[in-house]
Protein backbone atom coordinates (compact mmCIF):
# COMPACT_ATOMS: atom_id res chain seq x y z
CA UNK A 1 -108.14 7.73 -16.10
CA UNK A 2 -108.62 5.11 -13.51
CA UNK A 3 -105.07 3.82 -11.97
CA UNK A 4 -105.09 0.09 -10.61
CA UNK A 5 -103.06 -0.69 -7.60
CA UNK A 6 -101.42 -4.14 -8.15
CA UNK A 7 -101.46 -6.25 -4.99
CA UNK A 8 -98.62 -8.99 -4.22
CA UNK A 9 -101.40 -11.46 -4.98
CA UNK A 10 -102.27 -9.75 -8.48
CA UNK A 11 -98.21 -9.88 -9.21
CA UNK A 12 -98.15 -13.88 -7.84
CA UNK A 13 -101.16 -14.67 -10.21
CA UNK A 14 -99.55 -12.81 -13.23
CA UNK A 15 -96.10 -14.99 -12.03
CA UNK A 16 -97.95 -18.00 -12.28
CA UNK A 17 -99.58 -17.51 -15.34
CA UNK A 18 -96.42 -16.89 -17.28
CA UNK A 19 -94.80 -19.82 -15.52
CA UNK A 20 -97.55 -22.13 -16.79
CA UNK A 21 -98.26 -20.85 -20.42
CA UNK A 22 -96.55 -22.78 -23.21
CA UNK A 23 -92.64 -22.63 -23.96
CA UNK A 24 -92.19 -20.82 -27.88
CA UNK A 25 -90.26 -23.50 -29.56
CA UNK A 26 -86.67 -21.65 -29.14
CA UNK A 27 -87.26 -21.72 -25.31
CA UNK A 28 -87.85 -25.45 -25.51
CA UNK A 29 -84.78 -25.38 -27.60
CA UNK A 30 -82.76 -23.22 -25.50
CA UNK A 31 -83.45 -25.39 -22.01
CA UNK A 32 -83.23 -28.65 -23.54
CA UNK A 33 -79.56 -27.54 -24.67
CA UNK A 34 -78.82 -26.02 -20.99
CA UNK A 35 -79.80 -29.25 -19.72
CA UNK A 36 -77.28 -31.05 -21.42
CA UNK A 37 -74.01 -28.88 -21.51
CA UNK A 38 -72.08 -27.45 -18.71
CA UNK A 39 -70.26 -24.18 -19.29
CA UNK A 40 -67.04 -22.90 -19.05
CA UNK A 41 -65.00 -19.98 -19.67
CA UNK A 42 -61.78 -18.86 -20.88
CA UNK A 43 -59.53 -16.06 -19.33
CA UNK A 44 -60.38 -13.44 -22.64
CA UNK A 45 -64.02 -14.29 -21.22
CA UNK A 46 -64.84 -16.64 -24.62
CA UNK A 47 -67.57 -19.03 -23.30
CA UNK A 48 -67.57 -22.72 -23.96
CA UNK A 49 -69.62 -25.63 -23.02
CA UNK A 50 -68.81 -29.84 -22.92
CA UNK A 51 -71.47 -31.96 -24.30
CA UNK A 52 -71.58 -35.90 -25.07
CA UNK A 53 -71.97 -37.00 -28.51
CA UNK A 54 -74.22 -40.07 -29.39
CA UNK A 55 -71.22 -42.50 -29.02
CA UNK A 56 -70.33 -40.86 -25.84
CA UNK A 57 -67.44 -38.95 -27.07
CA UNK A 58 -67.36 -35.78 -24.49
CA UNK A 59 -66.80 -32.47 -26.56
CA UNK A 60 -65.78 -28.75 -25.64
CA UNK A 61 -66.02 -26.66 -28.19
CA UNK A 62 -66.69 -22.88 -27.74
CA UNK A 63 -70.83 -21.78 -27.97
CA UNK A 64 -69.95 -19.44 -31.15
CA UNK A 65 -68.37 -22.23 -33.37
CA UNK A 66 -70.30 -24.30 -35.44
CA UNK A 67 -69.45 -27.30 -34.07
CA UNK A 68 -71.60 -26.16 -31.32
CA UNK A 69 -74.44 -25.16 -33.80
CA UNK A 70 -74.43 -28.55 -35.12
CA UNK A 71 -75.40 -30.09 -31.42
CA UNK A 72 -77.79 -27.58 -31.11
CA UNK A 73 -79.60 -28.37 -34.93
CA UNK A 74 -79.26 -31.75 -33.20
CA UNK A 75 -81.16 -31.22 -30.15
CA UNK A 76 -83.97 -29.64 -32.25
CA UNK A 77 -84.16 -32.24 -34.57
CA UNK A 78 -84.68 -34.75 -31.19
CA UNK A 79 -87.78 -32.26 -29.89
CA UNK A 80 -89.22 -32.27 -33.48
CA UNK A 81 -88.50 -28.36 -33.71
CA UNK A 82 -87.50 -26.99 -37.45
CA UNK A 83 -83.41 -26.20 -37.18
CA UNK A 84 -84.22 -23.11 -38.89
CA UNK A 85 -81.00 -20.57 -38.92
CA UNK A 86 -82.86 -18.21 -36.95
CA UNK A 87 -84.34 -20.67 -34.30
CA UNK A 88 -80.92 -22.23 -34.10
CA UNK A 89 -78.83 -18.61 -33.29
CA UNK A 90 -81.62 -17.40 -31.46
CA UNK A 91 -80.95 -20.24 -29.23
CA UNK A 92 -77.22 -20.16 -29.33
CA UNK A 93 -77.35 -16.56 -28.41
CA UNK A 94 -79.52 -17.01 -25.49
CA UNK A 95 -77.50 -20.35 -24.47
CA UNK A 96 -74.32 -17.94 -24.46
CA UNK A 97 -76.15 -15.15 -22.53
CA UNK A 98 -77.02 -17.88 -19.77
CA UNK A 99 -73.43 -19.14 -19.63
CA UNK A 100 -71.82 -15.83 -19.79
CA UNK A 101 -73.87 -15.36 -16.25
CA UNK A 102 -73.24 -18.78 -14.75
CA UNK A 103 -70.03 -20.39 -16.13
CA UNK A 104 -68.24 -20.27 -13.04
CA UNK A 105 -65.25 -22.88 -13.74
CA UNK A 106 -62.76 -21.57 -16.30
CA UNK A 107 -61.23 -23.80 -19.26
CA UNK A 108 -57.57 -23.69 -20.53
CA UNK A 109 -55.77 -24.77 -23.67
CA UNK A 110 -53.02 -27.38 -22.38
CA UNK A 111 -51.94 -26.73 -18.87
CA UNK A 112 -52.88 -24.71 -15.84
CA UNK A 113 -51.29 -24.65 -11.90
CA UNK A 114 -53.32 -25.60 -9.19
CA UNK A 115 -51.85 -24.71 -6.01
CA UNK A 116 -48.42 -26.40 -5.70
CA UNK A 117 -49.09 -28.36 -8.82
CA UNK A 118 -48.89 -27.89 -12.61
CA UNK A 119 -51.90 -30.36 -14.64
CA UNK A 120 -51.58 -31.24 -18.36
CA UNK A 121 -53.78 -32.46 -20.91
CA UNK A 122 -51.32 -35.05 -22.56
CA UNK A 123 -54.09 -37.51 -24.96
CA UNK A 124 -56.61 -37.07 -27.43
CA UNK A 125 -60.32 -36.49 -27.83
CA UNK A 126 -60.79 -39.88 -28.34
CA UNK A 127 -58.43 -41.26 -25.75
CA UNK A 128 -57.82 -38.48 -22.75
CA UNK A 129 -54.80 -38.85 -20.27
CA UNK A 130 -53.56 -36.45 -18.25
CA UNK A 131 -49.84 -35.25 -16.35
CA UNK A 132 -49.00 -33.38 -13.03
CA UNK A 133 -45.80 -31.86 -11.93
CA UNK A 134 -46.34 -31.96 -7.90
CA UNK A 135 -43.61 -28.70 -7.60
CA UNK A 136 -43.17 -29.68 -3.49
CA UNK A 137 -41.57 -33.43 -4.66
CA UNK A 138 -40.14 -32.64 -7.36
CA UNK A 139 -42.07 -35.67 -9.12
CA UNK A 140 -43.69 -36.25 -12.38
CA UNK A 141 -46.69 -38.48 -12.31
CA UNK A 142 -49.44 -39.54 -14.73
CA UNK A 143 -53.18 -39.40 -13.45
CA UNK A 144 -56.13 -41.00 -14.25
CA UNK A 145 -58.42 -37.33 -14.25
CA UNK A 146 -57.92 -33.82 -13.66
CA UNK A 147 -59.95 -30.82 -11.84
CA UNK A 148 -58.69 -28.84 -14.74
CA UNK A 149 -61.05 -28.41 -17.80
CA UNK A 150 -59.48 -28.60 -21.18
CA UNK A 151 -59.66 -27.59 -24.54
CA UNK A 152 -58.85 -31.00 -26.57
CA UNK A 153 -58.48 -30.10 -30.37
CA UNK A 154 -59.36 -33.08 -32.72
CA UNK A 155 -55.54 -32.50 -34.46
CA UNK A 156 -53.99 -33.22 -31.12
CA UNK A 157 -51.76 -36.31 -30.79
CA UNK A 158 -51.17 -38.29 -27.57
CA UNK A 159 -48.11 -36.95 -25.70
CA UNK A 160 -46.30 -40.72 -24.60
CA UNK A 161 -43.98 -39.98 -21.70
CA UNK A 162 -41.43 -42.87 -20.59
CA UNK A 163 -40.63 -42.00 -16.85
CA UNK A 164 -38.81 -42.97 -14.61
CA UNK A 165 -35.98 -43.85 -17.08
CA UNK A 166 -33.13 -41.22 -15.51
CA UNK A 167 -31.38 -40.52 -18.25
CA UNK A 168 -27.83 -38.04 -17.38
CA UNK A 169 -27.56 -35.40 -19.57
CA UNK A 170 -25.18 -36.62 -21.46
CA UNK A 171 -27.21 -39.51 -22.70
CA UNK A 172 -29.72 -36.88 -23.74
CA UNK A 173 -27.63 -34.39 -25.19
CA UNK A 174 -26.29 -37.59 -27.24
CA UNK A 175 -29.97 -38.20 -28.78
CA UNK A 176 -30.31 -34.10 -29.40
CA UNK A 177 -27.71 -33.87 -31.46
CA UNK A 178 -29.20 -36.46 -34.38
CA UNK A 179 -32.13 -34.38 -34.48
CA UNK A 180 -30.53 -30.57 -34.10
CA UNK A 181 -27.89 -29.40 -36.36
CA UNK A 182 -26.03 -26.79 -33.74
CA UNK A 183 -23.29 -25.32 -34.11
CA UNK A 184 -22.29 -25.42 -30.77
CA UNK A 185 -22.88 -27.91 -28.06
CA UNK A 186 -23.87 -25.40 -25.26
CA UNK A 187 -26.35 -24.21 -27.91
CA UNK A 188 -28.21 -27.86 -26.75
CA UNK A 189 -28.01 -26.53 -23.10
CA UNK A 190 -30.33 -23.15 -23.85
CA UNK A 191 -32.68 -26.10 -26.36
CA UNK A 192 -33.11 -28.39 -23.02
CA UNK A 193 -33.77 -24.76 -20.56
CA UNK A 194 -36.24 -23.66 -23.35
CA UNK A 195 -37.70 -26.80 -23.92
CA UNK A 196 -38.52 -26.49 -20.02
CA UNK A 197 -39.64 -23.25 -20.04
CA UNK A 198 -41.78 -24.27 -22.78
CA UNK A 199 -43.93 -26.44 -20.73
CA UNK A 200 -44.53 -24.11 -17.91
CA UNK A 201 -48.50 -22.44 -17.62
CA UNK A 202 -48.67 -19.41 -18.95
CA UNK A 203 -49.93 -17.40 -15.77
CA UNK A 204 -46.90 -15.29 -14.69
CA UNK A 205 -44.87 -16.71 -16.90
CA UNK A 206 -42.55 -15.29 -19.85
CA UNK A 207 -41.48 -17.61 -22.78
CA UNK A 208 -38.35 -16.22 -25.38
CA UNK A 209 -38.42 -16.40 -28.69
CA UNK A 210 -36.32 -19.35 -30.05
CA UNK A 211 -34.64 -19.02 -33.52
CA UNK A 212 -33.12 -21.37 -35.65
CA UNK A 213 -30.53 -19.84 -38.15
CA UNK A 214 -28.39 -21.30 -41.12
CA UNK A 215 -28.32 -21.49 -44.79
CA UNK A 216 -30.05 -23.94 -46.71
CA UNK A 217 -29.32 -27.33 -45.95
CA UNK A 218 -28.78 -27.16 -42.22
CA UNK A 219 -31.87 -29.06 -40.69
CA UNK A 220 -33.30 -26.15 -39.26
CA UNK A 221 -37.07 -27.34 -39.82
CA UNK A 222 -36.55 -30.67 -38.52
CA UNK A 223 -35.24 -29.33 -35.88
CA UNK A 224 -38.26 -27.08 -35.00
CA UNK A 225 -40.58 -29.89 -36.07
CA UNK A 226 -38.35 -32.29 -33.04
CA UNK A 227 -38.33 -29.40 -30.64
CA UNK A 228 -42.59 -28.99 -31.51
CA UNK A 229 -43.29 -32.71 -30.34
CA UNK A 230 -42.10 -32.67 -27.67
CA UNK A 231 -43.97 -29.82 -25.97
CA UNK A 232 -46.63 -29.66 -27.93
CA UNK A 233 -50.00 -31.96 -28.79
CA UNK A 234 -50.87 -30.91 -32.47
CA UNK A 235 -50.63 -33.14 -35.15
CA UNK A 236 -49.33 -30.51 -37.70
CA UNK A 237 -45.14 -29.56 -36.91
CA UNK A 238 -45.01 -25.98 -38.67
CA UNK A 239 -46.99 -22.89 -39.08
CA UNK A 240 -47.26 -20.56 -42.27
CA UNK A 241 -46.13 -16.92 -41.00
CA UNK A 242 -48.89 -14.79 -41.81
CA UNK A 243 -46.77 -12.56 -44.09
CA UNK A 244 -47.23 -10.32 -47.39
CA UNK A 245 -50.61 -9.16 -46.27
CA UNK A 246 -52.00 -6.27 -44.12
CA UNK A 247 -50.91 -5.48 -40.33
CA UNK A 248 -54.05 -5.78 -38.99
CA UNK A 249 -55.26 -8.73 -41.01
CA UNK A 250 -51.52 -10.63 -39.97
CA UNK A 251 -52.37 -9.84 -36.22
CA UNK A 252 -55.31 -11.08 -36.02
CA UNK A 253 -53.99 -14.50 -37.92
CA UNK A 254 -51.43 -14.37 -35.09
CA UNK A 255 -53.85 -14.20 -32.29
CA UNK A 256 -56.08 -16.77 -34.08
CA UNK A 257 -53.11 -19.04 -34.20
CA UNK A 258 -52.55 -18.02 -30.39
CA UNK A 259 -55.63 -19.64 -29.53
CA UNK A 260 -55.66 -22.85 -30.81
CA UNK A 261 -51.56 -23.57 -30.32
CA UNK A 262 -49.58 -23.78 -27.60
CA UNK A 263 -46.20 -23.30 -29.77
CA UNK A 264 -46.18 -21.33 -33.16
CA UNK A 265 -43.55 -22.50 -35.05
CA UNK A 266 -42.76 -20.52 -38.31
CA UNK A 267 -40.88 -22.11 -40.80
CA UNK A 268 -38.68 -20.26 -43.49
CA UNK A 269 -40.13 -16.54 -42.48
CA UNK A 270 -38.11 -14.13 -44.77
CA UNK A 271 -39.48 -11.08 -43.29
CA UNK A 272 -42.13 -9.00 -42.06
CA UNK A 273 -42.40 -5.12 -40.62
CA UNK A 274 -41.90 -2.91 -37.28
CA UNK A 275 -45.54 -3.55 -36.97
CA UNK A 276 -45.53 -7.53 -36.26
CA UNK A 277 -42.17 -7.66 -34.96
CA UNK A 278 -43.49 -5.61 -32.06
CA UNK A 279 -46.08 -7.89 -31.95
CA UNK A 280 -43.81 -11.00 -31.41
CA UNK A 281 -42.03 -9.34 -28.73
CA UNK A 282 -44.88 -9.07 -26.95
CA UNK A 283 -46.58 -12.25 -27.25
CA UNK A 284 -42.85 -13.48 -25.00
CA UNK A 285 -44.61 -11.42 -21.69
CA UNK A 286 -48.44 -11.41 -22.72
CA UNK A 287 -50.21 -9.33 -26.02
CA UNK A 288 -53.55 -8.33 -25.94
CA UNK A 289 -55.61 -6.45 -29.50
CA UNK A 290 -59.48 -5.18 -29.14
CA UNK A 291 -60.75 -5.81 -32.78
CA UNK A 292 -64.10 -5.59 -34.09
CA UNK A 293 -66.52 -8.45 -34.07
CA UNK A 294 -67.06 -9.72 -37.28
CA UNK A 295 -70.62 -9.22 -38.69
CA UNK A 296 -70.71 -6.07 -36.35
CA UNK A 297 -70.23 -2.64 -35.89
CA UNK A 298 -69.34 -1.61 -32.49
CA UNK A 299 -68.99 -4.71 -30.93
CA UNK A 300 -65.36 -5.85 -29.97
CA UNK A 301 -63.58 -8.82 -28.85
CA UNK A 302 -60.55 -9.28 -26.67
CA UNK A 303 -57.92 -11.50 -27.20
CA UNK A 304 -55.00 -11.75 -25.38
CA UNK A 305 -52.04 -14.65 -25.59
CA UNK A 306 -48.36 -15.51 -24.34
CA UNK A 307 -46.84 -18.20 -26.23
CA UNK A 308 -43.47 -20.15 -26.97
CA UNK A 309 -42.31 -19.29 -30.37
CA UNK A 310 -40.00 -20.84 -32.27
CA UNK A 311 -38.65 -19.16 -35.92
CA UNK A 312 -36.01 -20.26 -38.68
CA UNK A 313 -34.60 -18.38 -41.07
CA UNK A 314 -31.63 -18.09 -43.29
CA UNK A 315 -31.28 -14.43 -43.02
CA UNK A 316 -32.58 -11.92 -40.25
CA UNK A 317 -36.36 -11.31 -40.87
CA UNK A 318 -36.41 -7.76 -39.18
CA UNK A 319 -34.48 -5.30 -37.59
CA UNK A 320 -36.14 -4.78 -33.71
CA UNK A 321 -34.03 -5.08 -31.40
CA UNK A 322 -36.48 -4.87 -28.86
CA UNK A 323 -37.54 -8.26 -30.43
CA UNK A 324 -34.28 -9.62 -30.33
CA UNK A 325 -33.89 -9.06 -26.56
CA UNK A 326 -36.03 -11.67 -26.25
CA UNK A 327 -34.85 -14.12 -28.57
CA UNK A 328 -31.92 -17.02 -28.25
CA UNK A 329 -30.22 -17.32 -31.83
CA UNK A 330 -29.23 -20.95 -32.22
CA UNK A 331 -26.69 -20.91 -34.95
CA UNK A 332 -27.38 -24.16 -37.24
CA UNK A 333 -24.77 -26.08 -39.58
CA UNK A 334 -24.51 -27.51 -42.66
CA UNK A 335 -25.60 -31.03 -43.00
CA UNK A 336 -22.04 -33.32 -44.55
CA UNK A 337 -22.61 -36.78 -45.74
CA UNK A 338 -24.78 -38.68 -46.44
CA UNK A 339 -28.14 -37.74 -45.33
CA UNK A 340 -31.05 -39.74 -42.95
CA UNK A 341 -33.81 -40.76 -45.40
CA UNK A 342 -36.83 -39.13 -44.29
CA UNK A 343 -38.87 -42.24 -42.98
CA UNK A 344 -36.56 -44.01 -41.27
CA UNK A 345 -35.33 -40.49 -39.13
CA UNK A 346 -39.31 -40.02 -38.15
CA UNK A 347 -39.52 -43.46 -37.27
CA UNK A 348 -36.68 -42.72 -35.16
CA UNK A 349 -38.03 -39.37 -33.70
CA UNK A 350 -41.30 -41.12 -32.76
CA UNK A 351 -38.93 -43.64 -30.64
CA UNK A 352 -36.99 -41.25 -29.06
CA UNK A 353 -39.48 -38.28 -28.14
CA UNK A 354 -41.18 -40.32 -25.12
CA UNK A 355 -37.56 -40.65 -23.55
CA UNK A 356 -36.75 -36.65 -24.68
CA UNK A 357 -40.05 -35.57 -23.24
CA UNK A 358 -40.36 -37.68 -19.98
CA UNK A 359 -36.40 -36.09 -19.50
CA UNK A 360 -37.91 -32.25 -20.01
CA UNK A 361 -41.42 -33.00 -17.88
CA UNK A 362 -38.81 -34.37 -15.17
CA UNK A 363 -35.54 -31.52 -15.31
CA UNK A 364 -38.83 -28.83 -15.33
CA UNK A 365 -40.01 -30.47 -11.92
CA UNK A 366 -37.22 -31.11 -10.02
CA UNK A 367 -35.97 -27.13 -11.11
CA UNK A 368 -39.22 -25.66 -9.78
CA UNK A 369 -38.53 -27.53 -6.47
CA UNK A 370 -35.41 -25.35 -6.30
CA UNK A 371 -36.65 -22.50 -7.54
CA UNK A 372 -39.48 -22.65 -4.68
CA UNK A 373 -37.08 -23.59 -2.10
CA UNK A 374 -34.98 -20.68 -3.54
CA UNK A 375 -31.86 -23.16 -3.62
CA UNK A 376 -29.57 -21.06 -6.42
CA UNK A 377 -28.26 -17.28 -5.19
CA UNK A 378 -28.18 -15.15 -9.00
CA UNK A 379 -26.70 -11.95 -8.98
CA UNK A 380 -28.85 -9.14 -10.37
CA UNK A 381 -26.17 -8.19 -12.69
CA UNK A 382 -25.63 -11.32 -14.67
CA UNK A 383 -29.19 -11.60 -15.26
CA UNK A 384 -31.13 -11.72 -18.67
CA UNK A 385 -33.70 -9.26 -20.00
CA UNK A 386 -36.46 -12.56 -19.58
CA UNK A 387 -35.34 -12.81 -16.10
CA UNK A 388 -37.80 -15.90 -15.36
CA UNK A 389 -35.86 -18.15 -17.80
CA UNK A 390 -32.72 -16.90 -16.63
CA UNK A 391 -33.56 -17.86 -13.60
CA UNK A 392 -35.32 -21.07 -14.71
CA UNK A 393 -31.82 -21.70 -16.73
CA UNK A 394 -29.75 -21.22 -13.67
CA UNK A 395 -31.53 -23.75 -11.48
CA UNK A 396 -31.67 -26.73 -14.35
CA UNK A 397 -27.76 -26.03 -14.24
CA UNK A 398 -27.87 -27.15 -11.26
CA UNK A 399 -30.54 -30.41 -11.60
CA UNK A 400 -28.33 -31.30 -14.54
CA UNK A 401 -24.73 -31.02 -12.67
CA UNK A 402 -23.71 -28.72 -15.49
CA UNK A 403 -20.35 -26.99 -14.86
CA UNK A 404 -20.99 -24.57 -12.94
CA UNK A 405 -21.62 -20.92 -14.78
CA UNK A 406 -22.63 -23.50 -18.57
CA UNK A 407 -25.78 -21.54 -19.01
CA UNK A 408 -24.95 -18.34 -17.93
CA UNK A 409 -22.32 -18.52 -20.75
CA UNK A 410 -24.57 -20.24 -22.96
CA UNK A 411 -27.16 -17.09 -22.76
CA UNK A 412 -24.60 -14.60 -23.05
CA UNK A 413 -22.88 -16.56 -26.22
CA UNK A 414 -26.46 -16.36 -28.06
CA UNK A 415 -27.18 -12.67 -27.00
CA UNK A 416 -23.35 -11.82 -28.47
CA UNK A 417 -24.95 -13.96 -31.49
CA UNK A 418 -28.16 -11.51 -31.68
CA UNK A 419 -25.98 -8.66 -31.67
CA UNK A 420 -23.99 -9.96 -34.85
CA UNK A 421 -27.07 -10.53 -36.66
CA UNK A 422 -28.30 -7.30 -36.24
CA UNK A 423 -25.46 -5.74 -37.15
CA UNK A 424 -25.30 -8.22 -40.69
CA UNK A 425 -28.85 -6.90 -41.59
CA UNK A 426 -28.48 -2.97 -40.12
CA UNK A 427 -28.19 -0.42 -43.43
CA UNK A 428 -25.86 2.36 -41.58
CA UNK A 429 -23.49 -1.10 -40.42
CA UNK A 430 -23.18 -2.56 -43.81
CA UNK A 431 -21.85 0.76 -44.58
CA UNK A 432 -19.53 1.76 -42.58
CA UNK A 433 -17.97 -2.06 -42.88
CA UNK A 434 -17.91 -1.18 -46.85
CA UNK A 435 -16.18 2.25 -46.03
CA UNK A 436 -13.25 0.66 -43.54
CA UNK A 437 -12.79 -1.81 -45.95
CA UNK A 438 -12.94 0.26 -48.63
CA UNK A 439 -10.11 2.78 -47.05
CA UNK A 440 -7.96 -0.10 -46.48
CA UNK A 441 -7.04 -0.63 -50.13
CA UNK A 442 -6.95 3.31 -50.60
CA UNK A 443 -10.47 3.09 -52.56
CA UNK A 444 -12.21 6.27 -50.88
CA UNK A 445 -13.09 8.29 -54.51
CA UNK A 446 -16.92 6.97 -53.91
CA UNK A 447 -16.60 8.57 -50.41
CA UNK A 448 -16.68 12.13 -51.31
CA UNK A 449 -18.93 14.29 -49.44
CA UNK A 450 -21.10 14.74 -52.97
CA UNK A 451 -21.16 11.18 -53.40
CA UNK A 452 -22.03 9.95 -49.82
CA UNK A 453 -25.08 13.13 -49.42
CA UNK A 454 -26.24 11.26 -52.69
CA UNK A 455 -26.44 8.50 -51.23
């Protein structure tokens, strides 16, 4: 068998014969869509790319979703190539290869620091605007565009800030209280540090879990709903908890949730197992979960997330204490009187949330100045298991002229709450409550050792 020795001239004439032979259709298809997207990626390594619509609209939208599909069945239509499914993933697939090789700029949800300064997306698809936090001033500042790439969600609403208005905290705490039902004013004082904390980018960041608490009738979910707009850009206030079905099914809704919210408010959660509440606990420091790719079999996806949560609840929803190490219990009251038609109050929230918002964007700003000029001395043993907020907490103390040692008392009044709860919902505490109370008034019969290995 002869053997032919390929010269660099044989390989350059092979080279330029395959560089001047006819594109296949989903080639054609494939570089007419790379010529008109740019590509980004996420930290979980999900690839997206920005295109322009027709009426010049710019849109992200990841290369997966069919959103994206439908500019590609587009693009073909324009060449006068069928949008055939398989042409159209075929394309898609190799459009995602190419960007998973080349995106070199990342994309984030909301917010994201950039050196000494924290960027946010604060308008719409349809009307973009954008907020910094310059951390060396101290200063809040609108801007006309941002080196950060966003995610803008077609269910966000524009963010209005009113600065500049330097409002004391009293004036705020005053316009709080018509929208949150506390029990307790320095219960308002861990609201404002949360709010704050809320608003900070996730990287190296921890966010507790907030939860509302009363009986019916307290104004818990218009609370969450107030506390919601004001940190957060979607149109929708509350969340369904994904409850009553499987573990792994409800995590995934939870990461799925994750990645299209910046808060996950869940209203009215009666309960759920060990299995999720250990998966709450760690969405406050960062969760990641490997699960299989759908229409696959060994292919996996990451997803990882850190959010702000906020719950309500009339009675405790689980027993982790883990979980409740990193929750503040806000203790709600009953609503008296005669009660705010619902309107007119959201009329009145929409009024008041630029003034509550511009007052949180501002407090956060002027606390990280502190914080990086390391301005407040905290003792190691009076912190918090979330130490960042406690730290955060301590410094807005100080922005705020709060009495000095408000917060610290504030944190350690909800944790003393936390500890009550769990004691109202644990089994072996309910009991031996019944069995004190029980001896008091001499009734111990049902307490003999036949009837209490019985039970």
């Amino acid at each position: 068998m002869d053997i032919k020795e390929f010269t660099m001239t044989d390989i350059n004439e092979y080279l330029n014969e395959f560089e001047e032979r006819e594109l296949s259709p989903i080639e054609q298809l494939r570089d007419a869509v790379l010529e008109r997207i740019e590509y980004f990626k996420t930290d979980e390594g999900f690839a997206y790319g920005k295109y322009v619509l027709e009426n010049g609209q710019a849109v992200t939208a990841r290369l997966e979703s069919k959103q994206f599909k439908h500019f590609v069945r587009r693009v073909a239509r324009e060449l006068g190539i069928s949008p055939s499914p398989t042409y159209i993933n075929t394309a898609v697939e190799e459009v995602q290869a190419q960007a998973d090789i080349s995106a070199q700029k990342a994309v984030y949800l909301r917010s994201a620091w950039v050196d000494d300064k924290i960027h946010y997306f604060t308008g719409t698809m349809e009307a973009p605007a954008y907020t910094v936090i310059d951390v060396p001033s101290g200063t809040v500042s609108a801007i006309g565009s941002s080196p950060i790439e966003y995610l803008p969600n077609p269910d966000y609403r524009q963010m209005n800030l009113t600065l500049g208005q330097n409002k004391s905290s009293d004036e705020i705490i005053k316009i709080l209280k018509k929208y949150l039902n506390v029990e307790d004013e320095q219960n308002l004082y861990l609201i404002i540090v949360w709010l704050c904390s809320a608003l900070v980018p996730e990287q190296n960041w921890q966010y507790p879990q907030l939860n509302f608490v009363a009986g019916k009738g307290s104004g818990k979910t218009t609370g969450m709903e107030f506390c919601r707009k004001i940190v957060d850009l979607q149109k929708e206030s509350l969340i369904i908890f994904p409850s009553g079905i499987g573990v792994e099914k409800a995590t995934e809704n939870l990461f799925v949730q994750a990645h299209s919210n910046w808060t996950l408010p869940y209203d009215n959660v009666t309960s759920f197992g060990i299995n999720l509440a250990m998966v709450l606990s760690v969405f406050t420091t960062g969760a990641n979960v490997l699960m299989r790719k759908k229409y696959s079999d060994l292919d996996v996806v990451s997803m990882s997330a850190k959010r702000p949560i906020i719950l309500n609840y009339i009675s405790q929803p689980h027993s982790r204490s883990d979980l409740m190490d990193r929750s503040i219990v806000i203790q709600f009251k009953a609503l008296t009187g005669i009660r705010e038609d619902d309107q007119t109050m959201r009329a009145n929230m929409e009024m008041d949330l630029p003034i509550i918002r511009a007052f949180i964007f501002e407090t956060l700003a002027k606390a990280l100045h502190l914080i990086s000029a390391d301005q407040v001395e905290i003792n190691k043993a009076d912190r918090w298991r979330i130490t960042q907020f406690y730290k955060l907490g301590r410094h807005i103390e100080k922005v705020l002229n709060w009495k000095d040692g408000t917060f610290h008392n504030a944190i350690w009044e909800a944790t003393n709450n936390q500890a009550l709860v769990l004691l109202q919902n644990d089994e072996i505490a309910i009991g031996i409550k019944d069995l004190t109370s029980d001896w008091a008034v001499g009734q111990t019969e049902k307490y003999t050792p036949t009837n209490l290995f019985n039970a």
